[in-house]
N, C-alpha and C. Protein backbone atom coordinates (compact mmCIF):
# COMPACT_ATOMS: atom_id res chain seq x y z
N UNK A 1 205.38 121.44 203.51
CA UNK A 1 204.96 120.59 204.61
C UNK A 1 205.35 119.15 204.27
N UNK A 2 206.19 118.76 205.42
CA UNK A 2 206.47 117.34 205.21
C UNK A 2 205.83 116.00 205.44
N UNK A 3 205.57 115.55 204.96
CA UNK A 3 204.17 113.78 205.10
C UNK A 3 205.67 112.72 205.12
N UNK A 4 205.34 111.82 206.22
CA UNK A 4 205.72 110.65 206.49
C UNK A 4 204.67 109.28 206.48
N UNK A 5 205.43 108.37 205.91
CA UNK A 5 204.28 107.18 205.52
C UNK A 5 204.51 106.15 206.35
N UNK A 6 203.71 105.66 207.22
CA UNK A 6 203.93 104.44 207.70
C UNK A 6 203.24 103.36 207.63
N UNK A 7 203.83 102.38 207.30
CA UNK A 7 203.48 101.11 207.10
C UNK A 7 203.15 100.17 207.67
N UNK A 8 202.06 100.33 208.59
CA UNK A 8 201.87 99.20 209.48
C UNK A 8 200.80 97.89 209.51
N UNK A 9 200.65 97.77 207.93
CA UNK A 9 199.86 96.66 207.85
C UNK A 9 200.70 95.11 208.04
N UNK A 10 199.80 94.48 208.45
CA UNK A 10 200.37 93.21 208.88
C UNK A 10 200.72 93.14 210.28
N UNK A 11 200.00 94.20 210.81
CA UNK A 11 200.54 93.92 212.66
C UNK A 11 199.47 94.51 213.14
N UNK A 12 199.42 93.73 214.44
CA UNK A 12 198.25 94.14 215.25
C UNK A 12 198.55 94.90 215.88
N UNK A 13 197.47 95.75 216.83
CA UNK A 13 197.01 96.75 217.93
C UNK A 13 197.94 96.62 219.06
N UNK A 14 198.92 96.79 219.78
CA UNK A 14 198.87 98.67 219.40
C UNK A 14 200.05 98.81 218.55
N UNK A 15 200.86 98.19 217.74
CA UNK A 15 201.99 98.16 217.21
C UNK A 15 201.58 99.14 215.68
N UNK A 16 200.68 99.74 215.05
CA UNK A 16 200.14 100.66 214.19
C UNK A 16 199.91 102.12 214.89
N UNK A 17 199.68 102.41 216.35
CA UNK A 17 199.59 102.94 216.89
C UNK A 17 200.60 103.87 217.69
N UNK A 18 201.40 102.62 217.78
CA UNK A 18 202.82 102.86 218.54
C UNK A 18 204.28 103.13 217.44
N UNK A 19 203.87 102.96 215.96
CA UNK A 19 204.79 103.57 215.31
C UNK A 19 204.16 105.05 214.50
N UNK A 20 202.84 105.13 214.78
CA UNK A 20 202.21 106.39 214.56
C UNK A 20 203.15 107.35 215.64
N UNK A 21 202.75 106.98 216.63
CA UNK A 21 203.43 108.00 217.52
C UNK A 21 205.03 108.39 217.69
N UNK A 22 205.45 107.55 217.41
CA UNK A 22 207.21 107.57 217.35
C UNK A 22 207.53 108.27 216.07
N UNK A 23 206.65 108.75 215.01
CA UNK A 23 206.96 108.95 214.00
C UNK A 23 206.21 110.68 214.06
N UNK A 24 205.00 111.07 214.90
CA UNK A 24 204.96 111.94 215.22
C UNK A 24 205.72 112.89 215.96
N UNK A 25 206.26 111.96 216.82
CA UNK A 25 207.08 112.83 217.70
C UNK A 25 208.98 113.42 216.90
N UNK A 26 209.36 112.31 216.25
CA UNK A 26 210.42 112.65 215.03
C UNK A 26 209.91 113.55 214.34
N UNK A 27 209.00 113.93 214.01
CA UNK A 27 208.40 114.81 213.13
C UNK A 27 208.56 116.24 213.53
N UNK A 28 208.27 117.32 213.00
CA UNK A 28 208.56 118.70 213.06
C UNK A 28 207.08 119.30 213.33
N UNK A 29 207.17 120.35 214.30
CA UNK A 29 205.36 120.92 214.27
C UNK A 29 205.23 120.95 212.82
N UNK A 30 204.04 120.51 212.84
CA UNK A 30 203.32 120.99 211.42
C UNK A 30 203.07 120.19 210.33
N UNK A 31 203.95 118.71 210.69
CA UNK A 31 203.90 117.99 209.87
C UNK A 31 203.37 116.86 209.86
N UNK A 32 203.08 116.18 209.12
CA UNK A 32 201.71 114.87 208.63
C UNK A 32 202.43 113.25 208.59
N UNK A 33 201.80 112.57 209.05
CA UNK A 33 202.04 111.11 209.09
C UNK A 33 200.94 110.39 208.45
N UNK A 34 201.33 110.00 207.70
CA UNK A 34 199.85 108.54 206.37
C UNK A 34 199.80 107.11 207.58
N UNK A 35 199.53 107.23 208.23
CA UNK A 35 199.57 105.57 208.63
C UNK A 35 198.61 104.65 208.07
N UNK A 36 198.91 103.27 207.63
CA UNK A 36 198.19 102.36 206.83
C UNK A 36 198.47 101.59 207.92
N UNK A 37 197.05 100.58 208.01
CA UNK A 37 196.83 99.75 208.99
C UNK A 37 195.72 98.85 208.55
N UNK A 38 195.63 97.54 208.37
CA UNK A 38 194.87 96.73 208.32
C UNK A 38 194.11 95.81 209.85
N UNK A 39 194.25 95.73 210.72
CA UNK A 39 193.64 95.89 211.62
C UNK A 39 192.95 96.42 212.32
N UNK A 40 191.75 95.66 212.30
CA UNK A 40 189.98 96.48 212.90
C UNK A 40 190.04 97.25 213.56
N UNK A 41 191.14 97.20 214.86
CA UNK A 41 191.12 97.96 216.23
C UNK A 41 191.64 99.48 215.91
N UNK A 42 192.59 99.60 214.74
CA UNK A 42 193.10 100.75 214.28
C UNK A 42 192.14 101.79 214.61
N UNK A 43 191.02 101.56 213.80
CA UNK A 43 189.82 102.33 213.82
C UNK A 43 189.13 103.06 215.17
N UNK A 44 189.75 102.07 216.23
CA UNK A 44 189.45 102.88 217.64
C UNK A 44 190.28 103.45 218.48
N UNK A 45 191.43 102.28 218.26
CA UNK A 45 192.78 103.11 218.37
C UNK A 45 193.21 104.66 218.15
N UNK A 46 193.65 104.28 216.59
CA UNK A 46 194.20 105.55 216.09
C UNK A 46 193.88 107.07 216.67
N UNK A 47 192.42 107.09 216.17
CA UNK A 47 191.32 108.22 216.48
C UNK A 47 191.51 108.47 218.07
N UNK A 48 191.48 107.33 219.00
CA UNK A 48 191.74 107.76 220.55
C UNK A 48 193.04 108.48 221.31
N UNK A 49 194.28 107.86 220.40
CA UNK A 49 195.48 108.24 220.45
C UNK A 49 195.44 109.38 220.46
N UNK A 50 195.25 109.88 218.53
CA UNK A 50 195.02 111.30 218.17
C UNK A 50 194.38 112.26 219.05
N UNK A 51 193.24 112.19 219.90
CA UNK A 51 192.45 113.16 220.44
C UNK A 51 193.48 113.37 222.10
N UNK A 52 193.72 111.88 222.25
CA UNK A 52 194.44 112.17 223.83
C UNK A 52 195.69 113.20 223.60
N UNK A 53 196.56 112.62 222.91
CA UNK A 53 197.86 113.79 222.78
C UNK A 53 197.40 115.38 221.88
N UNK A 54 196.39 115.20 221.26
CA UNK A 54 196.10 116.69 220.93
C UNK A 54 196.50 116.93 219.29
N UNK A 55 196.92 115.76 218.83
CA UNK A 55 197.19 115.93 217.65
C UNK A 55 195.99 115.80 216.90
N UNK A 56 195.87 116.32 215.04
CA UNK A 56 194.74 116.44 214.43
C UNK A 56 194.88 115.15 213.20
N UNK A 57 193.51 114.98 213.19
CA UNK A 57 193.04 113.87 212.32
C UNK A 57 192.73 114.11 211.09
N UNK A 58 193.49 114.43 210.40
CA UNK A 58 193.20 114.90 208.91
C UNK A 58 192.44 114.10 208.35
N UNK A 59 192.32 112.84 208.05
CA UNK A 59 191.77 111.96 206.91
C UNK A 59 191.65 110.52 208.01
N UNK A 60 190.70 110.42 207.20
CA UNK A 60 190.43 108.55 207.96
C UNK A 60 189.48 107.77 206.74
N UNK A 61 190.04 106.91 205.95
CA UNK A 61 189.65 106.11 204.75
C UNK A 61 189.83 105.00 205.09
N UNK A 62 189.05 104.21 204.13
CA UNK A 62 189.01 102.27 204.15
C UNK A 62 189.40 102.13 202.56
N UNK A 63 190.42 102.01 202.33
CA UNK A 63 190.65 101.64 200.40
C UNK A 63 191.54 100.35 200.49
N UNK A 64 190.86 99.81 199.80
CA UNK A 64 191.26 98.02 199.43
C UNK A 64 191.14 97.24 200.17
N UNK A 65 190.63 97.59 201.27
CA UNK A 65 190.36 96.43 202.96
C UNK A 65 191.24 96.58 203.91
N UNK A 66 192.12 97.88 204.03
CA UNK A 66 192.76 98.56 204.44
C UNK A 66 192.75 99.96 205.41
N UNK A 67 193.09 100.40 206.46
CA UNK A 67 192.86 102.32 207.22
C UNK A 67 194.30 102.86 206.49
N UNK A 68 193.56 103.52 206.35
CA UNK A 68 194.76 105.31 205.80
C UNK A 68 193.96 105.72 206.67
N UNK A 69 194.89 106.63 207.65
CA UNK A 69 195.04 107.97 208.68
C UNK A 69 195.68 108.77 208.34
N UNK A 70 195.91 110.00 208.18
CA UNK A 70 196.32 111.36 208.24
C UNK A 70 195.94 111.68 209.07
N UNK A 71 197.65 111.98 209.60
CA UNK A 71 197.36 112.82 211.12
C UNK A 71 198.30 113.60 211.38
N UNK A 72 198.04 115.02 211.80
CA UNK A 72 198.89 116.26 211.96
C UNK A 72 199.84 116.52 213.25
N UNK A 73 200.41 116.77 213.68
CA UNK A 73 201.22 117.50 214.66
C UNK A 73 200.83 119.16 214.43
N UNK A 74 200.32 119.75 215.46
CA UNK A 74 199.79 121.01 215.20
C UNK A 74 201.46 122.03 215.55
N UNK A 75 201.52 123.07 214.60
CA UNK A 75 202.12 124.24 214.79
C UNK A 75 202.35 124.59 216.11
């Protein structure tokens, strides 16, 4: 299973959001995207994104003052 990392600290809402998804959709069923995001809104964002298109939310962390998301593209 393949994990893609994206890097979207240092930019605001929806630009963490909007390379989550461009990077899901390049992606293959089945496979995982890390998005890092330092912006507050991530936190309501991300999670809303995820549920509207149907994709799964693996992980949601705060490490170093920072969001890590894991998020799936289902099979």
């Amino acid at each position: 299973m393949s994990e893609t990392v994206v890097d979207a600290r240092g930019h605001h809402c929806p630009i963490p959001t909007l390379r989550l998804r461009k990077a899901l959709e390049a992606a293959g069923p089945g496979a995982r995207v890390r998005l890092l995001a330092d912006d507050p809104m991530a936190r309501i964002d991300v999670p809303h994104f995820v549920q509207e298109k149907g994709y799964l939310l693996l992980e949601k962390a705060e490490v170093s003052g920072w969001l890590v998301f894991v998020v799936a593209r289902p099979e």
